[in-house]
N, C-alpha and C. Protein backbone atom coordinates (compact mmCIF):
# COMPACT_ATOMS: atom_id res chain seq x y z
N UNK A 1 0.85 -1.18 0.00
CA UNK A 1 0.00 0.00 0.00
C UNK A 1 0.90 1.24 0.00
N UNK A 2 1.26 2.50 -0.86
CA UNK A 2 1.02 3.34 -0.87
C UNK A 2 1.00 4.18 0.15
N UNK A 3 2.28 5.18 0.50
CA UNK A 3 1.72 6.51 1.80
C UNK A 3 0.10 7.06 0.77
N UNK A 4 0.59 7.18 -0.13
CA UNK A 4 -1.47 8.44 -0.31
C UNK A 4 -2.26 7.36 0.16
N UNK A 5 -2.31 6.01 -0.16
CA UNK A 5 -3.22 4.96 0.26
C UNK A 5 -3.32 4.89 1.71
N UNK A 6 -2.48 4.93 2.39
CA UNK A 6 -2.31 4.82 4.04
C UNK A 6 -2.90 5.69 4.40
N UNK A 7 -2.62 7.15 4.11
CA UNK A 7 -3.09 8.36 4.46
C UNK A 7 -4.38 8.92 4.05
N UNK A 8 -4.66 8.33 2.90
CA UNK A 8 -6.10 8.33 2.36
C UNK A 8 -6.93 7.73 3.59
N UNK A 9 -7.08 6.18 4.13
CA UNK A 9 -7.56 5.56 4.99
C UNK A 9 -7.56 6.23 6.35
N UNK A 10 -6.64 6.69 6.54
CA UNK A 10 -6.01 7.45 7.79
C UNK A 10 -7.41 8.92 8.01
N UNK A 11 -7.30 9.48 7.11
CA UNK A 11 -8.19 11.15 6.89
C UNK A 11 -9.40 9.81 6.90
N UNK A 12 -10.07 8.88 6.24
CA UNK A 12 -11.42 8.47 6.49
C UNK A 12 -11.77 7.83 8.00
N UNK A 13 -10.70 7.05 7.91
CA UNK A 13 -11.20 6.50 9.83
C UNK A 13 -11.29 8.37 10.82
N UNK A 14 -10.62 9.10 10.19
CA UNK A 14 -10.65 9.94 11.28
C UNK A 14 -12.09 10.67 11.02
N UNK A 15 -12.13 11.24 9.63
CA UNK A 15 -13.53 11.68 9.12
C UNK A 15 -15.26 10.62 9.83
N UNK A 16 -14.83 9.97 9.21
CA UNK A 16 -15.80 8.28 9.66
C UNK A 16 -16.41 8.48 11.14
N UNK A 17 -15.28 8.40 11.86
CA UNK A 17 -15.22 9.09 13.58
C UNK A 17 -15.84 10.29 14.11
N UNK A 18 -14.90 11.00 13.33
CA UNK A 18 -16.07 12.22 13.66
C UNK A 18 -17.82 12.19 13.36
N UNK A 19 -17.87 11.83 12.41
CA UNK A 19 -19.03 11.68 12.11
C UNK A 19 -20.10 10.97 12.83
N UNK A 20 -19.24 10.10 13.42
CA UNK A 20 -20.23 9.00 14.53
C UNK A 20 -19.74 9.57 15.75
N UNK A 21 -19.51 10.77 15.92
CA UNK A 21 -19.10 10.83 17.76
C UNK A 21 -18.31 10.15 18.13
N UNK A 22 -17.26 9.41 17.60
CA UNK A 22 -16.26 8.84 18.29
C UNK A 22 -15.14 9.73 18.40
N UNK A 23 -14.99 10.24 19.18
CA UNK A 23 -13.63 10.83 20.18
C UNK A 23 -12.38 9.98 20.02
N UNK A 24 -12.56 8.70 20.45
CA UNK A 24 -11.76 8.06 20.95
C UNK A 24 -10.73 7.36 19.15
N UNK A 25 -11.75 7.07 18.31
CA UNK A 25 -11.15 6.58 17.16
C UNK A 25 -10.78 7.55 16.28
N UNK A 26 -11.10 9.13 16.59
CA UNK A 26 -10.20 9.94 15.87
C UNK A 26 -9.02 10.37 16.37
N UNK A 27 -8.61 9.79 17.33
CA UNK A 27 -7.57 10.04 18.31
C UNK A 27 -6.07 8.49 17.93
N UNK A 28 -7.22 8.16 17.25
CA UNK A 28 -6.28 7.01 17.03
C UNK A 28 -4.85 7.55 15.98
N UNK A 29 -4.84 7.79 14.97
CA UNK A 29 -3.80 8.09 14.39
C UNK A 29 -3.05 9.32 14.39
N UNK A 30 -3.71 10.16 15.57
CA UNK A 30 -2.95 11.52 15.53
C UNK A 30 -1.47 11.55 16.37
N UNK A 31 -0.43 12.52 16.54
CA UNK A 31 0.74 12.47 16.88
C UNK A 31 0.52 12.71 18.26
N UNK A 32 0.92 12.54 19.47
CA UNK A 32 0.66 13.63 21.32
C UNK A 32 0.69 14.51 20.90
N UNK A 33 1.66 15.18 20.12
CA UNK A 33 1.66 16.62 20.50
C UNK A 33 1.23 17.02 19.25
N UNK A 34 -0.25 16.82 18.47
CA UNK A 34 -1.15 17.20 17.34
C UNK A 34 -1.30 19.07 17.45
N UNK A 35 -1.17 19.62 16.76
CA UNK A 35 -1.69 20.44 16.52
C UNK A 35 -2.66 20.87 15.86
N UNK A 36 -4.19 21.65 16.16
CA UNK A 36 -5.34 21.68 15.47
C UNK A 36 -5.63 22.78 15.56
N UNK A 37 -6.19 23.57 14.71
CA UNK A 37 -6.69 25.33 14.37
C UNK A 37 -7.90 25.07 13.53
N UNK A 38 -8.60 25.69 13.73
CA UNK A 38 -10.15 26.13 13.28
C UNK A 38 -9.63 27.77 12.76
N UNK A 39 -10.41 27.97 11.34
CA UNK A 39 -9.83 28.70 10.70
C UNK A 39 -11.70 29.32 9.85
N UNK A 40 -12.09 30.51 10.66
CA UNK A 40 -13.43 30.62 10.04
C UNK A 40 -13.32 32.32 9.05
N UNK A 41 -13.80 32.70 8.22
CA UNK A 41 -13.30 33.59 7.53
C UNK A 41 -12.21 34.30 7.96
N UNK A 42 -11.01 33.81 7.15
CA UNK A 42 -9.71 33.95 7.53
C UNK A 42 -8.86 34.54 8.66
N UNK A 43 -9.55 33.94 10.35
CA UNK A 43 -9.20 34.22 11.41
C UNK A 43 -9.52 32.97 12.22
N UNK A 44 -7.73 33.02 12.55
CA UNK A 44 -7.96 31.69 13.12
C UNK A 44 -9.04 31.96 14.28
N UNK A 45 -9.78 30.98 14.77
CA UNK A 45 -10.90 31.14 16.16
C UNK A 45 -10.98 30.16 16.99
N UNK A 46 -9.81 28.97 16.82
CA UNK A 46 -9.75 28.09 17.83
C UNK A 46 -8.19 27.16 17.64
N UNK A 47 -7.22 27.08 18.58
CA UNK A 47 -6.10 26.27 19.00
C UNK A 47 -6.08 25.46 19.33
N UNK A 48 -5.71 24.34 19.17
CA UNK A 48 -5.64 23.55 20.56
C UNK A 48 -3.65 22.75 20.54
N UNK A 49 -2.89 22.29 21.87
CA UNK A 49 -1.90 21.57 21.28
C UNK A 49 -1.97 20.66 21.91
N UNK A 50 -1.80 19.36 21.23
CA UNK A 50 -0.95 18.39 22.72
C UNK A 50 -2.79 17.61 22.57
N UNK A 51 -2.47 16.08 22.28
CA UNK A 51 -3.48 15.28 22.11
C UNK A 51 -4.57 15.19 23.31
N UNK A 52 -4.38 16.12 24.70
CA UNK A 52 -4.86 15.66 25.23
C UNK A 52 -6.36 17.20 25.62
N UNK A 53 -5.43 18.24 25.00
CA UNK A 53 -6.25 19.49 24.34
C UNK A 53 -7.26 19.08 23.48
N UNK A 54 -6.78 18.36 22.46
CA UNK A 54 -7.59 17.96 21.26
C UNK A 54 -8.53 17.19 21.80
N UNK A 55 -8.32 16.40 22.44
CA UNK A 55 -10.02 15.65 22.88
C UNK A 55 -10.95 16.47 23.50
N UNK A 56 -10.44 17.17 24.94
CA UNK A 56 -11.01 17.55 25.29
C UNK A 56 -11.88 18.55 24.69
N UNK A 57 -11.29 19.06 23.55
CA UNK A 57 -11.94 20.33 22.56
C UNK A 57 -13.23 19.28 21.56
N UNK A 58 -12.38 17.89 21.23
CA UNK A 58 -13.67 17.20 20.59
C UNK A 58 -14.63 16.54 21.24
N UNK A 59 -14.23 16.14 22.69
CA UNK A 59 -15.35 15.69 23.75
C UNK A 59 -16.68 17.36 23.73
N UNK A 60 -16.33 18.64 23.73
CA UNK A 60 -17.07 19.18 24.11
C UNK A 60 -17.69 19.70 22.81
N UNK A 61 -16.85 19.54 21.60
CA UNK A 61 -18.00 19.72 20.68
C UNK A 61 -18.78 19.02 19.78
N UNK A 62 -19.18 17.61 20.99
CA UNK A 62 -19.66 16.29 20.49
C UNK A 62 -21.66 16.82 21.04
N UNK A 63 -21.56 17.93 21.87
CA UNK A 63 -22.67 18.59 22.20
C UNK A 63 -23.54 19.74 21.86
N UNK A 64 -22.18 20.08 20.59
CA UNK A 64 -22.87 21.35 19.87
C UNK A 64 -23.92 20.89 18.71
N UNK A 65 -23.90 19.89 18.11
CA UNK A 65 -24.53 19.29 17.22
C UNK A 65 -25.19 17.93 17.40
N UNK A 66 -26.45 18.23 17.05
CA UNK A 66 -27.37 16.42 16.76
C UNK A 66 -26.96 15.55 16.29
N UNK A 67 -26.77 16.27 15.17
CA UNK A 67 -26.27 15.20 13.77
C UNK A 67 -25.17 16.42 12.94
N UNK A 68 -24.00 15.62 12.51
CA UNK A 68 -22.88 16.50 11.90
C UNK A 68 -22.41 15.34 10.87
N UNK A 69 -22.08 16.01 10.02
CA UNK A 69 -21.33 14.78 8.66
C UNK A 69 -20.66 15.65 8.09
N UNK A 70 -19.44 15.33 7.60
CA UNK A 70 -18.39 15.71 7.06
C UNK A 70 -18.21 14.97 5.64
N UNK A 71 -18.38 15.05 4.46
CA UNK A 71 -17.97 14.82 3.23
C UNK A 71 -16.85 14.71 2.20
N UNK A 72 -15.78 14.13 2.29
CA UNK A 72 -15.10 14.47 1.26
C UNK A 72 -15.16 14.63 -0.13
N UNK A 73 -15.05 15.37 -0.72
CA UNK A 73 -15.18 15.70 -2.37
C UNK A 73 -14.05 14.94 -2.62
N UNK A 74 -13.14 15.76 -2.23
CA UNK A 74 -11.51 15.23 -3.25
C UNK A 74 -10.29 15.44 -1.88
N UNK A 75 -9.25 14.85 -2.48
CA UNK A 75 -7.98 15.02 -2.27
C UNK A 75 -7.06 14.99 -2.40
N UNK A 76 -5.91 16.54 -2.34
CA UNK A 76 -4.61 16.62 -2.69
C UNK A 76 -3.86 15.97 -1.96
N UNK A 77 -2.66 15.36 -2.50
CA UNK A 77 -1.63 14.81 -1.96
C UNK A 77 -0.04 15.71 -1.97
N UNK A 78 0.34 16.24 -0.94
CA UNK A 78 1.59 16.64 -1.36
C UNK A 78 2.84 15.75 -0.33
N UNK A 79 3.59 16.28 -0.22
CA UNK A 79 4.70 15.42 0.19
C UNK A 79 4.21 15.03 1.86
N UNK A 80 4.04 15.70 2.66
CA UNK A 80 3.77 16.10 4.02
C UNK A 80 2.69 16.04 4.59
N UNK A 81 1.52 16.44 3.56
CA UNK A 81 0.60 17.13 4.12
C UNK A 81 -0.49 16.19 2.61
N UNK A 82 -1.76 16.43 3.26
CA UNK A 82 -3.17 16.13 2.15
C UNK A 82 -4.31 17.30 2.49
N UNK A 83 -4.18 17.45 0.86
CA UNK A 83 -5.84 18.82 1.49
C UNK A 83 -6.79 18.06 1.40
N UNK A 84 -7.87 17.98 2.26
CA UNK A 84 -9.30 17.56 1.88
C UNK A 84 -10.42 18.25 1.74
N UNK A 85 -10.88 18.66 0.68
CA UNK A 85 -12.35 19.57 0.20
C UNK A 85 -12.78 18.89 0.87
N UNK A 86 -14.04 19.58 1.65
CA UNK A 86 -14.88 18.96 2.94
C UNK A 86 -16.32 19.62 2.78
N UNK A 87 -17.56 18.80 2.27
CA UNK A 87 -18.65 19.81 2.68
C UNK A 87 -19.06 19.34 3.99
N UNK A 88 -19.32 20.17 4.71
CA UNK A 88 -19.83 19.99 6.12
C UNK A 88 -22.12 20.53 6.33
N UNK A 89 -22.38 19.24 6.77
CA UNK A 89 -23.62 19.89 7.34
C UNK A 89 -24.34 19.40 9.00
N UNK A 90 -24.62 20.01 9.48
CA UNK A 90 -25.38 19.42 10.77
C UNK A 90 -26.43 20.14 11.48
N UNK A 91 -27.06 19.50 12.39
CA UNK A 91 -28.36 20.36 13.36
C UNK A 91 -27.52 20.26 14.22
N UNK A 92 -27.96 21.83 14.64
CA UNK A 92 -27.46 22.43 16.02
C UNK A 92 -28.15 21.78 17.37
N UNK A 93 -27.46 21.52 18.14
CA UNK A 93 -28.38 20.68 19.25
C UNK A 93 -28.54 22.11 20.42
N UNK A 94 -27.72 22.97 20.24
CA UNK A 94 -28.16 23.96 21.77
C UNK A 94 -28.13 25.65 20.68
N UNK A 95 -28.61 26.50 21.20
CA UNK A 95 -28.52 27.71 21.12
C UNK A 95 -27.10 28.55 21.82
N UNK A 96 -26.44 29.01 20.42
CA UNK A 96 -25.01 28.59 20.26
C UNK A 96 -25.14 30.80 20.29
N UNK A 97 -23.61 31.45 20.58
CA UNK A 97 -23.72 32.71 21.08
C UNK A 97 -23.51 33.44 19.86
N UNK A 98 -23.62 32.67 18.58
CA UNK A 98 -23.36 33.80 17.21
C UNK A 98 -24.78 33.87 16.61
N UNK A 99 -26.07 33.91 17.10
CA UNK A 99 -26.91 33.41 16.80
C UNK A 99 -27.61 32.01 16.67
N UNK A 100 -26.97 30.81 16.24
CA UNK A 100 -27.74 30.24 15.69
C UNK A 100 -28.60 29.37 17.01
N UNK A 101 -29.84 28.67 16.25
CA UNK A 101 -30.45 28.86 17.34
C UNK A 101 -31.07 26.67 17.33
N UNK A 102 -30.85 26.21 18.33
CA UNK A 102 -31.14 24.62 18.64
C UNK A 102 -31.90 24.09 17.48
N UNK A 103 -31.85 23.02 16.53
CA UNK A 103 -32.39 22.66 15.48
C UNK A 103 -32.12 23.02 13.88
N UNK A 104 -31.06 24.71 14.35
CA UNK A 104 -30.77 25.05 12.99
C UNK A 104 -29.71 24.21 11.85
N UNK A 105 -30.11 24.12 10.80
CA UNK A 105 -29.23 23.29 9.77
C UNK A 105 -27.96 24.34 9.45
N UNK A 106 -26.61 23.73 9.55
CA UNK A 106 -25.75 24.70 8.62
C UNK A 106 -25.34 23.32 7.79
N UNK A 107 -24.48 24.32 6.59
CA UNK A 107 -24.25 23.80 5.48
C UNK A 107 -22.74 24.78 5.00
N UNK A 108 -22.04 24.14 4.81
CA UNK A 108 -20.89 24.40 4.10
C UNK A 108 -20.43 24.08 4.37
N UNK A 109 -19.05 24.82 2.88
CA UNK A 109 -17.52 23.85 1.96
C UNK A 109 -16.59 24.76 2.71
N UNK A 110 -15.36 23.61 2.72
CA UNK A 110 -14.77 23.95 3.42
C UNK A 110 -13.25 23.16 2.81
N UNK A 111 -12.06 23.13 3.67
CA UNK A 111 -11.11 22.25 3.63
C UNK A 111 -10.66 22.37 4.60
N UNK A 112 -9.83 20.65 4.79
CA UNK A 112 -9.04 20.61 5.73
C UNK A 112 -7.52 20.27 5.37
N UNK A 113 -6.78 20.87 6.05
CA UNK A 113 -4.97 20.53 5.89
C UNK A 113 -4.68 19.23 7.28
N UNK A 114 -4.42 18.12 6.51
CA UNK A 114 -3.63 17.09 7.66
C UNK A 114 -2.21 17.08 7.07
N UNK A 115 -1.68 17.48 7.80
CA UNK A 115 0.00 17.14 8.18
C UNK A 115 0.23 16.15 8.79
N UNK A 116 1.43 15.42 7.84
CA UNK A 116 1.90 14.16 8.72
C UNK A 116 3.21 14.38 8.84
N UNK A 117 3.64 13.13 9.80
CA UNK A 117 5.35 12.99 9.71
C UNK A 117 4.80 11.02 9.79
N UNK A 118 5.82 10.65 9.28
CA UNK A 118 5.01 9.47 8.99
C UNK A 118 4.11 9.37 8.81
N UNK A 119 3.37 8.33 9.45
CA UNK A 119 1.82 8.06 9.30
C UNK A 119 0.91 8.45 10.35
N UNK A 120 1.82 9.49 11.17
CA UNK A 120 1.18 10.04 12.30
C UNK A 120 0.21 11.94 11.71
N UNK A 121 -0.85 12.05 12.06
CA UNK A 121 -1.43 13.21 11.90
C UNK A 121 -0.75 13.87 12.91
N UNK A 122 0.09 14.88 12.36
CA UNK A 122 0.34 15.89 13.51
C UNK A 122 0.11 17.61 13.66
N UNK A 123 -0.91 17.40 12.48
CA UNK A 123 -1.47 19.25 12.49
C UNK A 123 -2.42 18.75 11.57
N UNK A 124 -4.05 19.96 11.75
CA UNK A 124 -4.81 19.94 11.13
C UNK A 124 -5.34 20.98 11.28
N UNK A 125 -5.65 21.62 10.00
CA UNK A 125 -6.09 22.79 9.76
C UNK A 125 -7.88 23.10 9.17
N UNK A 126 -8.58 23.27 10.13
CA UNK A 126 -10.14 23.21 9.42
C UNK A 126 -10.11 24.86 8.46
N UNK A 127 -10.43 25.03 7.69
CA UNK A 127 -10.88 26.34 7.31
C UNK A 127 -11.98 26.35 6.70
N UNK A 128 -13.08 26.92 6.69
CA UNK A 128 -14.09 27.48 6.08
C UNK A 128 -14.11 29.26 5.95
């Protein structure tokens, strides 16, 4: 198999995971000391370092949403790193402080940057 093949599988078990609320199996292939940024019109709006940041940031936003699914369209491969076009949609489960309000649908495209060093995820970049 192929690093894009490894790493291909790698971005779906983690995608896959998210998607089902598993915390624990997107945690599986990332590096300890992962780095993750949320990136919403071109300001970053969320950090986290150190695998044990990262859960806790995905344990608590396993409550912002009912239902969330993540899509891949496509993906680049470069030496280091894979972009993944991502459409994202989900219901809001609580009344959230930028407006939106318990039950609302969002919808949008987006990408994500996974960085590896091996076959370890060790940065990921959401941007919409």
């Amino acid at each position: 198999m192929s690093n894009n093949e490894i790493r291909k599988n790698i971005i779906e078990n983690y995608i896959n995971s998210y998607n089902n609320f598993d915390v624990e199996n997107m945690l599986k292939d990332l590096d300890e000391n992962i780095v993750f940024r949320n990136v919403a019109n071109g300001e970053v709006n969320l950090t986290t370092e150190g695998i044990a940041a990262f859960k806790a940031q995905a344990e608590e936003a396993k409550n912002i949403f009912s239902q969330r699914e993540q899509k891949i369209n496509d993906l680049k491969f470069g030496a280091d790193e894979v972009l993944a076009e991502i459409l994202y949609n989900g219901i809001v489960a609580v009344d959230l402080p930028n407006g939106l309000k318990r039950g609302s649908k969002i919808e949008l495209g987006g990408k994500s940057i996974f960085r590896f060093v091996g076959n370890k995820i060790v940065e990921i970049e959401d941007i919409s």
